[in-house]
Protein backbone atom coordinates (compact mmCIF):
# COMPACT_ATOMS: atom_id res chain seq x y z
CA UNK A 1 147.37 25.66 -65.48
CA UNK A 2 148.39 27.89 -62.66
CA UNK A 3 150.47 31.22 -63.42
CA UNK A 4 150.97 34.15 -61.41
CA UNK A 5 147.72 33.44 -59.01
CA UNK A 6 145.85 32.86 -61.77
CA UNK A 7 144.22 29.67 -63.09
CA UNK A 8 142.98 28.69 -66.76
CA UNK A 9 139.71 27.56 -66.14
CA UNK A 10 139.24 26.46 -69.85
CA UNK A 11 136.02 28.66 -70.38
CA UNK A 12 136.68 30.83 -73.51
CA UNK A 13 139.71 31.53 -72.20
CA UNK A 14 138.73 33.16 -69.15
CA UNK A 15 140.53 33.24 -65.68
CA UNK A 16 139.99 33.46 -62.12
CA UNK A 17 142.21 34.82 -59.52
CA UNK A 18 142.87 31.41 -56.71
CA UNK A 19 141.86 31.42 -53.15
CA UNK A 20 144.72 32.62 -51.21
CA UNK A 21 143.49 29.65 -49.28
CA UNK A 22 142.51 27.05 -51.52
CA UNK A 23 141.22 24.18 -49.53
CA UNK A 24 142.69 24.71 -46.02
CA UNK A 25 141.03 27.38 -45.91
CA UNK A 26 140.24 28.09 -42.20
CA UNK A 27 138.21 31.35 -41.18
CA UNK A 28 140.31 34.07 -39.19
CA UNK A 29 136.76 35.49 -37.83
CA UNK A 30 134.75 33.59 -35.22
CA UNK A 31 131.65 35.29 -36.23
CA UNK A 32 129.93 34.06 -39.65
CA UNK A 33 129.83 37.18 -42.21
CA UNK A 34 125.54 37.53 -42.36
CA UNK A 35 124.70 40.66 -45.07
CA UNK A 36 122.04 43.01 -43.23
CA UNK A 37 118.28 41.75 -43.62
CA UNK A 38 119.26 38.24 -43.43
CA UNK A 39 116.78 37.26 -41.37
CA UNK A 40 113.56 39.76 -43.17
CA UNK A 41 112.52 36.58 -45.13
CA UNK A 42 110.78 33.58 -43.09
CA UNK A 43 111.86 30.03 -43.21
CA UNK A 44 108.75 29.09 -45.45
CA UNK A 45 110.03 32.31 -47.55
CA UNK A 46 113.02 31.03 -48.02
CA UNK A 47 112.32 27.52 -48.69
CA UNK A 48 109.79 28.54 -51.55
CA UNK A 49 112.87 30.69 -52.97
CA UNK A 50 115.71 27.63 -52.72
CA UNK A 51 112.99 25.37 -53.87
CA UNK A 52 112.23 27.41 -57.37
CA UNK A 53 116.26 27.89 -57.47
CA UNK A 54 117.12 24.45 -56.99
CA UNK A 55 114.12 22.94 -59.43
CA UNK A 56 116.16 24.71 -61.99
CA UNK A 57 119.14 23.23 -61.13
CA UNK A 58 118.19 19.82 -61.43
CA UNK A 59 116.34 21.03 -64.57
CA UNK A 60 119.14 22.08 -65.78
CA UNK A 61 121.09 18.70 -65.18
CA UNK A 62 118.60 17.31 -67.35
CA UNK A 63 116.51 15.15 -64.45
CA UNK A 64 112.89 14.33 -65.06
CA UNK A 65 110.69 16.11 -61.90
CA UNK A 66 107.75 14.21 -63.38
CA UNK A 67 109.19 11.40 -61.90
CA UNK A 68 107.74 10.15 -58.78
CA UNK A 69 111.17 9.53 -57.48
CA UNK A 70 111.73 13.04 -58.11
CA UNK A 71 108.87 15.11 -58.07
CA UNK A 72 109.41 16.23 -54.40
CA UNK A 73 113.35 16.86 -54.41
CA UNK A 74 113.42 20.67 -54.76
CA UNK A 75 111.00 20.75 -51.63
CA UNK A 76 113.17 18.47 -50.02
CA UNK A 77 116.61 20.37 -50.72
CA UNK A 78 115.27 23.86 -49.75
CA UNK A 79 113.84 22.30 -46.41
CA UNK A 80 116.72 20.58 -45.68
CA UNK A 81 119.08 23.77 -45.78
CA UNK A 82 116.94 25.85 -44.18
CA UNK A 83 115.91 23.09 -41.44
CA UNK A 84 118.82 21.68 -40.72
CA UNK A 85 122.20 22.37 -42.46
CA UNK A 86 121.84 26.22 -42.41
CA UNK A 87 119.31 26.08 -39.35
CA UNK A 88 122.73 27.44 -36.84
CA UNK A 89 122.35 31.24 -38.84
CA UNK A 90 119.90 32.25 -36.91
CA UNK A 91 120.40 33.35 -33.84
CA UNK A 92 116.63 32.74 -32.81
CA UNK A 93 117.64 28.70 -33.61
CA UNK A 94 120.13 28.81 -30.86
CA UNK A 95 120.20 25.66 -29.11
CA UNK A 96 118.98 25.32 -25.03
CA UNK A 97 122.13 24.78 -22.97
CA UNK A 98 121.24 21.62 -21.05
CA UNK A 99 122.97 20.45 -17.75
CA UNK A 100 123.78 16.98 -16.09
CA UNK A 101 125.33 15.42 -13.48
CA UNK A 102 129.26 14.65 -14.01
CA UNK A 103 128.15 11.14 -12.82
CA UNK A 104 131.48 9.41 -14.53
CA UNK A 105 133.68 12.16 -13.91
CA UNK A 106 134.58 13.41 -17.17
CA UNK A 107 136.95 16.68 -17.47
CA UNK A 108 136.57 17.19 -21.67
CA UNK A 109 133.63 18.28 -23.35
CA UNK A 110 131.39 15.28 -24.74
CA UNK A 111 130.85 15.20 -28.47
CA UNK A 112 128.42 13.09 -30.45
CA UNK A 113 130.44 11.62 -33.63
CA UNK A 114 129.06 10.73 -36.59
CA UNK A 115 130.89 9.14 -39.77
CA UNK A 116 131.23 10.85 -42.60
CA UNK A 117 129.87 7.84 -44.24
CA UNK A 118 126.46 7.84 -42.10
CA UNK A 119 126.57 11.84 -42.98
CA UNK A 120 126.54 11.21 -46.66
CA UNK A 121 124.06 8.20 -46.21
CA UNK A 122 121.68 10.79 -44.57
CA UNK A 123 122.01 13.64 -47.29
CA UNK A 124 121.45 11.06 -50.64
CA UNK A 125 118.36 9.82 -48.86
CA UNK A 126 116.98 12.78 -47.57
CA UNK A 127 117.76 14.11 -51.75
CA UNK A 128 116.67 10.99 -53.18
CA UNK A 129 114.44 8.88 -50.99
CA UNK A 130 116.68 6.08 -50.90
């Protein structure tokens, strides 16, 4: 139940004040907010912390990391958001700017789509080992 800007989250009674946002939520900086000494810890550093983190998290949720389905998740997870999803912090990560020839005349900027679906696909099987 919303009242006044707040919301009844149901925990012991307890409330939270609501995005101003909420989901449309769009960021009026271009620059991503970075505390200092974000970048003091390596990748491998930071891997080995999400890993711990998130093996407690799916210990948490009850899942068996004895499994052989499982056993390599948390490595997985941490790898994936330093490696790829989170790889973009970093300004050392920035990409080469790579130029061609306009052969078919194009006047836009070319983007490579891909479906949400395929996206998803890609994240349960890099969690999972589908």
């Amino acid at each position: 139940m919303i009242k006044n800007g707040f919301v009844k989250n149901g925990l012991n009674g307890h409330s939270s004040i609501l995005d101003e946002f909420g989901d449309a939520h769009v960021s009026t900086n271009p620059d991503t907010p970075m505390r200092e000494g974000a970048f003091d810890l390596s990748d491998k550093e930071k891997i080995d912390h999400i890993e711990k983190h998130f093996r407690e998290i799916l210990h948490t949720l009850g899942l068996d990391l004895t499994d052989d389905s499982l056993q390599g998740t948390p490595r997985r997870v941490a790898k994936m958001f330093v490696q790829e999803i989170f790889k973009g912090l970093n300004p050392a990560s920035e990409p080469a700017i790579t130029l061609f020839e306009n052969k078919f005349g194009y006047h836009q900027m070319l983007i490579e789509k891909i479906s949400g679906c395929k996206l998803f696909a890609n994240i349960i099987s890099c969690l999972f080992r589908v």
